[in-house]
N, C-alpha and C. Protein backbone atom coordinates (compact mmCIF):
# COMPACT_ATOMS: atom_id res chain seq x y z
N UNK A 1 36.27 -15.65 -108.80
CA UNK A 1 35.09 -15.25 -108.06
C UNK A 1 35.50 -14.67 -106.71
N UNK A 2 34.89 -13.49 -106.17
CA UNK A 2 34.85 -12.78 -104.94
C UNK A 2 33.64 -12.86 -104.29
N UNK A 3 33.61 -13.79 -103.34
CA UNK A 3 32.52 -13.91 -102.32
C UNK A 3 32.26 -12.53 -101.16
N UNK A 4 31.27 -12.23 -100.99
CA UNK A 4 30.50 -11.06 -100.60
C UNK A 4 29.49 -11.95 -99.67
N UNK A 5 28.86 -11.46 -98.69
CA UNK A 5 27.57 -11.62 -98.08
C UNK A 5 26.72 -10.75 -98.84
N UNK A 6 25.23 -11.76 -98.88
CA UNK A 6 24.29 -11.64 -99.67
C UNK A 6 23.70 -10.03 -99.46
N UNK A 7 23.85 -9.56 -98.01
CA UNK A 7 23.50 -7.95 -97.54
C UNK A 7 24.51 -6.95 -98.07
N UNK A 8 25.41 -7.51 -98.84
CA UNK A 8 26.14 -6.31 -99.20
C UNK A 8 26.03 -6.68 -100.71
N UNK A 9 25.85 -7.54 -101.27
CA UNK A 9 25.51 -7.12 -103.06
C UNK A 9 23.82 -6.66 -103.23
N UNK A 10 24.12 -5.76 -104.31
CA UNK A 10 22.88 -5.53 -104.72
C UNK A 10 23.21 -5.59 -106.51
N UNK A 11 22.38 -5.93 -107.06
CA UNK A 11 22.30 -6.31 -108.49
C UNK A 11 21.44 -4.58 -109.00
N UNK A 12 22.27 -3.16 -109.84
CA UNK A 12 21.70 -2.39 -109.77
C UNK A 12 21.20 -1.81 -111.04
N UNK A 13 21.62 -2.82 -112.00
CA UNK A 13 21.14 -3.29 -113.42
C UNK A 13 21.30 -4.66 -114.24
N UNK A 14 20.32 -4.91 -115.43
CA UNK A 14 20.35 -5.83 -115.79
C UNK A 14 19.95 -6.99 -115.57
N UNK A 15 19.16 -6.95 -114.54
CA UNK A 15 18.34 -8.36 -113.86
C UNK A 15 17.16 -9.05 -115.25
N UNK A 16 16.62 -7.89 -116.12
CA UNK A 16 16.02 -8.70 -117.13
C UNK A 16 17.13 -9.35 -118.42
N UNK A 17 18.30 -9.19 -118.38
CA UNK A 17 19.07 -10.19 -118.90
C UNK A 17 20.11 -11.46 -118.29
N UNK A 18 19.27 -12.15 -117.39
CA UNK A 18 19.89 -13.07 -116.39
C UNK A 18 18.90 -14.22 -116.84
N UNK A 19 19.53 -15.35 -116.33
CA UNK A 19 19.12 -16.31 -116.21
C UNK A 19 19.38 -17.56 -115.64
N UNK A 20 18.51 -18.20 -114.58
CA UNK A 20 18.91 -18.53 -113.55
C UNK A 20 19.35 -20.38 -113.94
N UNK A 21 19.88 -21.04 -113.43
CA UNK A 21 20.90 -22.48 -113.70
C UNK A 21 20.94 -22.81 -112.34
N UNK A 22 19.47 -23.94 -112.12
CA UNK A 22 20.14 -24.59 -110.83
C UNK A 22 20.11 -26.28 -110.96
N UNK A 23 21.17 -27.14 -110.22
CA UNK A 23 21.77 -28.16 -110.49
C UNK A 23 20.84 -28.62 -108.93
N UNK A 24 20.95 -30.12 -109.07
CA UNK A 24 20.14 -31.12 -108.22
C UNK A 24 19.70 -30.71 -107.39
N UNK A 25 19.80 -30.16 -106.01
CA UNK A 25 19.38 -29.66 -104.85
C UNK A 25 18.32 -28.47 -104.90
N UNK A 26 18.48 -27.88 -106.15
CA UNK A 26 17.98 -26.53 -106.22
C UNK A 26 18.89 -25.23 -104.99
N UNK A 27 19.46 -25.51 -104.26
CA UNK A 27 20.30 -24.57 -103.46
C UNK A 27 20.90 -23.70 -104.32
N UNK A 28 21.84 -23.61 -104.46
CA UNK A 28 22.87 -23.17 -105.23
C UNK A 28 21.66 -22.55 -106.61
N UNK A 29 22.66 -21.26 -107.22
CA UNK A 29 21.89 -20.27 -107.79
C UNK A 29 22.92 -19.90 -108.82
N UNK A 30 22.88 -20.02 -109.67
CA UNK A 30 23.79 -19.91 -111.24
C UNK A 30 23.07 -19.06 -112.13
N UNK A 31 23.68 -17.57 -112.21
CA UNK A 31 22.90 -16.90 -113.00
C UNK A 31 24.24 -16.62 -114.15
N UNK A 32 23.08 -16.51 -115.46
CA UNK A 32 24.44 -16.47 -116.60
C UNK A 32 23.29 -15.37 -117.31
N UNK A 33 24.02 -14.35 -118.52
CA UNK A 33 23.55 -13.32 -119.21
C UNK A 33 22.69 -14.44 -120.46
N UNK A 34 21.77 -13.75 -120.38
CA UNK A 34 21.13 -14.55 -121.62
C UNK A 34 21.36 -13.95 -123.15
N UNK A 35 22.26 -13.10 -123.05
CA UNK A 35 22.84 -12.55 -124.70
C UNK A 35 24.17 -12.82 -124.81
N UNK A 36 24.76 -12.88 -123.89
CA UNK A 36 26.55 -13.85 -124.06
C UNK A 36 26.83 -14.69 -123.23
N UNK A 37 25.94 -15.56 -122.30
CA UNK A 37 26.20 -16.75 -121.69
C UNK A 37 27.20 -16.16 -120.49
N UNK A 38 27.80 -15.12 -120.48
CA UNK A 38 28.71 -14.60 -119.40
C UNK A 38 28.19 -15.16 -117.55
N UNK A 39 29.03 -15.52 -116.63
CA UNK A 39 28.36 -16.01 -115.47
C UNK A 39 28.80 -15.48 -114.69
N UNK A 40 27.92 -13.82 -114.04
CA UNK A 40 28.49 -13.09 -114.03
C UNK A 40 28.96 -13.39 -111.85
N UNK A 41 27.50 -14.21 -111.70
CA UNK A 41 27.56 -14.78 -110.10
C UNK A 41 26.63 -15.73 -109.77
N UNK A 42 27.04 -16.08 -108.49
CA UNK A 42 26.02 -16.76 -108.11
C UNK A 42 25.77 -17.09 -106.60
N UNK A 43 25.39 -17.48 -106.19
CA UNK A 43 24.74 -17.90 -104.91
C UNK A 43 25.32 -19.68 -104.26
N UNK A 44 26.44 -19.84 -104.30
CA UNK A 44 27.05 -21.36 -103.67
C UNK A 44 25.82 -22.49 -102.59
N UNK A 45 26.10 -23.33 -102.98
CA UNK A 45 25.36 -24.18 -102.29
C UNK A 45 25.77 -24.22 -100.77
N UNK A 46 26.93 -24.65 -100.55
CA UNK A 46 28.23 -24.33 -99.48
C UNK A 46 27.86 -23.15 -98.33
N UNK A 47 27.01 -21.98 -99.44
CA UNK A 47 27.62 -20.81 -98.57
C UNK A 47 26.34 -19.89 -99.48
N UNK A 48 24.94 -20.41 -98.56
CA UNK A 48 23.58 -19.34 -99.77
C UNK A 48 23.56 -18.23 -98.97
N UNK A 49 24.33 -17.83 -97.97
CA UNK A 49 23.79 -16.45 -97.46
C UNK A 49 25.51 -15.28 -98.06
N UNK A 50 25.92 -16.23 -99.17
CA UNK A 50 26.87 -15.59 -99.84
C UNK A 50 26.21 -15.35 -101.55
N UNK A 51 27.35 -14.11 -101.91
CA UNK A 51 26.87 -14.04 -103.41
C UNK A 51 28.71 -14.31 -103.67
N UNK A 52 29.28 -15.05 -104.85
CA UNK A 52 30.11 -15.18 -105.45
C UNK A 52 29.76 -14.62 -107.00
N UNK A 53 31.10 -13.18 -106.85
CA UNK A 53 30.68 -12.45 -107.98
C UNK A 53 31.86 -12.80 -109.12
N UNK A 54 31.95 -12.59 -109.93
CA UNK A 54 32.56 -12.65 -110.99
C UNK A 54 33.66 -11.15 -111.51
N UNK A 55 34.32 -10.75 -111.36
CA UNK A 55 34.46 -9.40 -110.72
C UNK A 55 34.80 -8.65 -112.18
N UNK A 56 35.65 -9.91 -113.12
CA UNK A 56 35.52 -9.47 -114.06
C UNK A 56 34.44 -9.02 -114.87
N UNK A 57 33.43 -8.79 -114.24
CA UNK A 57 32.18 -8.07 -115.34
C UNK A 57 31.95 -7.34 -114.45
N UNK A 58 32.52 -6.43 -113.63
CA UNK A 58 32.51 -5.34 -113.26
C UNK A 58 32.98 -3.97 -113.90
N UNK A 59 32.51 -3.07 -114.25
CA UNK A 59 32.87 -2.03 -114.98
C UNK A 59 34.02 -1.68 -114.16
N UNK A 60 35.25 -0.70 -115.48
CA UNK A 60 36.24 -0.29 -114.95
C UNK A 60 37.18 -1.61 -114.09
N UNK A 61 36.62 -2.87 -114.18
CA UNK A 61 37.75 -3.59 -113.59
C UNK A 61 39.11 -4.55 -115.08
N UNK A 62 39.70 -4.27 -114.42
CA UNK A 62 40.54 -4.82 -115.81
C UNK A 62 41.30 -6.47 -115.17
N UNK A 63 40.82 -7.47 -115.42
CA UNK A 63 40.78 -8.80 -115.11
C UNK A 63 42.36 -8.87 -115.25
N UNK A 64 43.11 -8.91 -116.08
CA UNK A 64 44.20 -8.69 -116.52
C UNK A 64 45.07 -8.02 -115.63
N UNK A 65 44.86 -7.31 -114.26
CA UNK A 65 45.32 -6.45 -113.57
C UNK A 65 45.49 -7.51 -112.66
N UNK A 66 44.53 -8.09 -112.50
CA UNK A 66 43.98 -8.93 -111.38
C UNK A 66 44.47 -10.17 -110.80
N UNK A 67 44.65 -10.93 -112.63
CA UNK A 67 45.35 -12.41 -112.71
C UNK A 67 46.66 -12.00 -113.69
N UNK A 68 47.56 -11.69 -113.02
CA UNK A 68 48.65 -11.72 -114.76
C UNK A 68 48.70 -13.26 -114.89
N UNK A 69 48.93 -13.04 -116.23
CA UNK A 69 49.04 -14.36 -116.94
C UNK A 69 48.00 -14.98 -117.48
N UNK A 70 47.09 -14.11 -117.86
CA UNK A 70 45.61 -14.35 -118.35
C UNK A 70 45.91 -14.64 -120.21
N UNK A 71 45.04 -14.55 -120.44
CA UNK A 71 45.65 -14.48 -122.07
C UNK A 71 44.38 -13.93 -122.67
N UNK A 72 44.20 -12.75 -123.50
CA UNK A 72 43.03 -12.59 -124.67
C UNK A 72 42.85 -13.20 -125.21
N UNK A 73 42.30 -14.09 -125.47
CA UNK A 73 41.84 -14.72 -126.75
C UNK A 73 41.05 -14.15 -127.72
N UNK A 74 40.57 -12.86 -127.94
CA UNK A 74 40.11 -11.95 -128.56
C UNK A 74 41.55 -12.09 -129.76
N UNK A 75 42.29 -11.54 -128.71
CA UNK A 75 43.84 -10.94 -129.68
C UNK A 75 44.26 -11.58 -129.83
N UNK A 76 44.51 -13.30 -129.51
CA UNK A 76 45.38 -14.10 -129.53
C UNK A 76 45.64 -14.38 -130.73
N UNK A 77 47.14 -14.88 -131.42
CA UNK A 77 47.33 -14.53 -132.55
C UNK A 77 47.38 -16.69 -133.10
């Protein structure tokens, strides 16, 4: 996750496939895709005038670039 202030993300598709996950306090903001469970960000309890993004579900980002030592499990044999 890559934390951002909340004035610099904007969500610029896909908001009708989200769905929001909040735990005791209600603070904290857990949004996951409602067709693959993917979590793509969220809003920290710690830190609500932050968005923590998920960067890997960013187009054109290749996660794998990011973390070596990741593993596909798609391909994994």
């Amino acid at each position: 996750m890559h934390r951002v202030p909340a004035e610099q993300f904007t969500l610029i598709a896909g908001e009708d496939y989200l769905t929001l996950y909040q735990f005791h306090t209600k603070t904290a903001k857990h949004y996951f895709c409602k067709v693959c469970g993917i979590y793509p960000f969220h809003r920290p309890r710690v830190a609500p005038d932050f968005y923590g993004i998920n960067v890997a579900c960013l187009e054109d980002v290749d996660s794998f670039e990011l973390q070596p030592g990741l593993v596909d499990g798609r391909s994994y044999e």
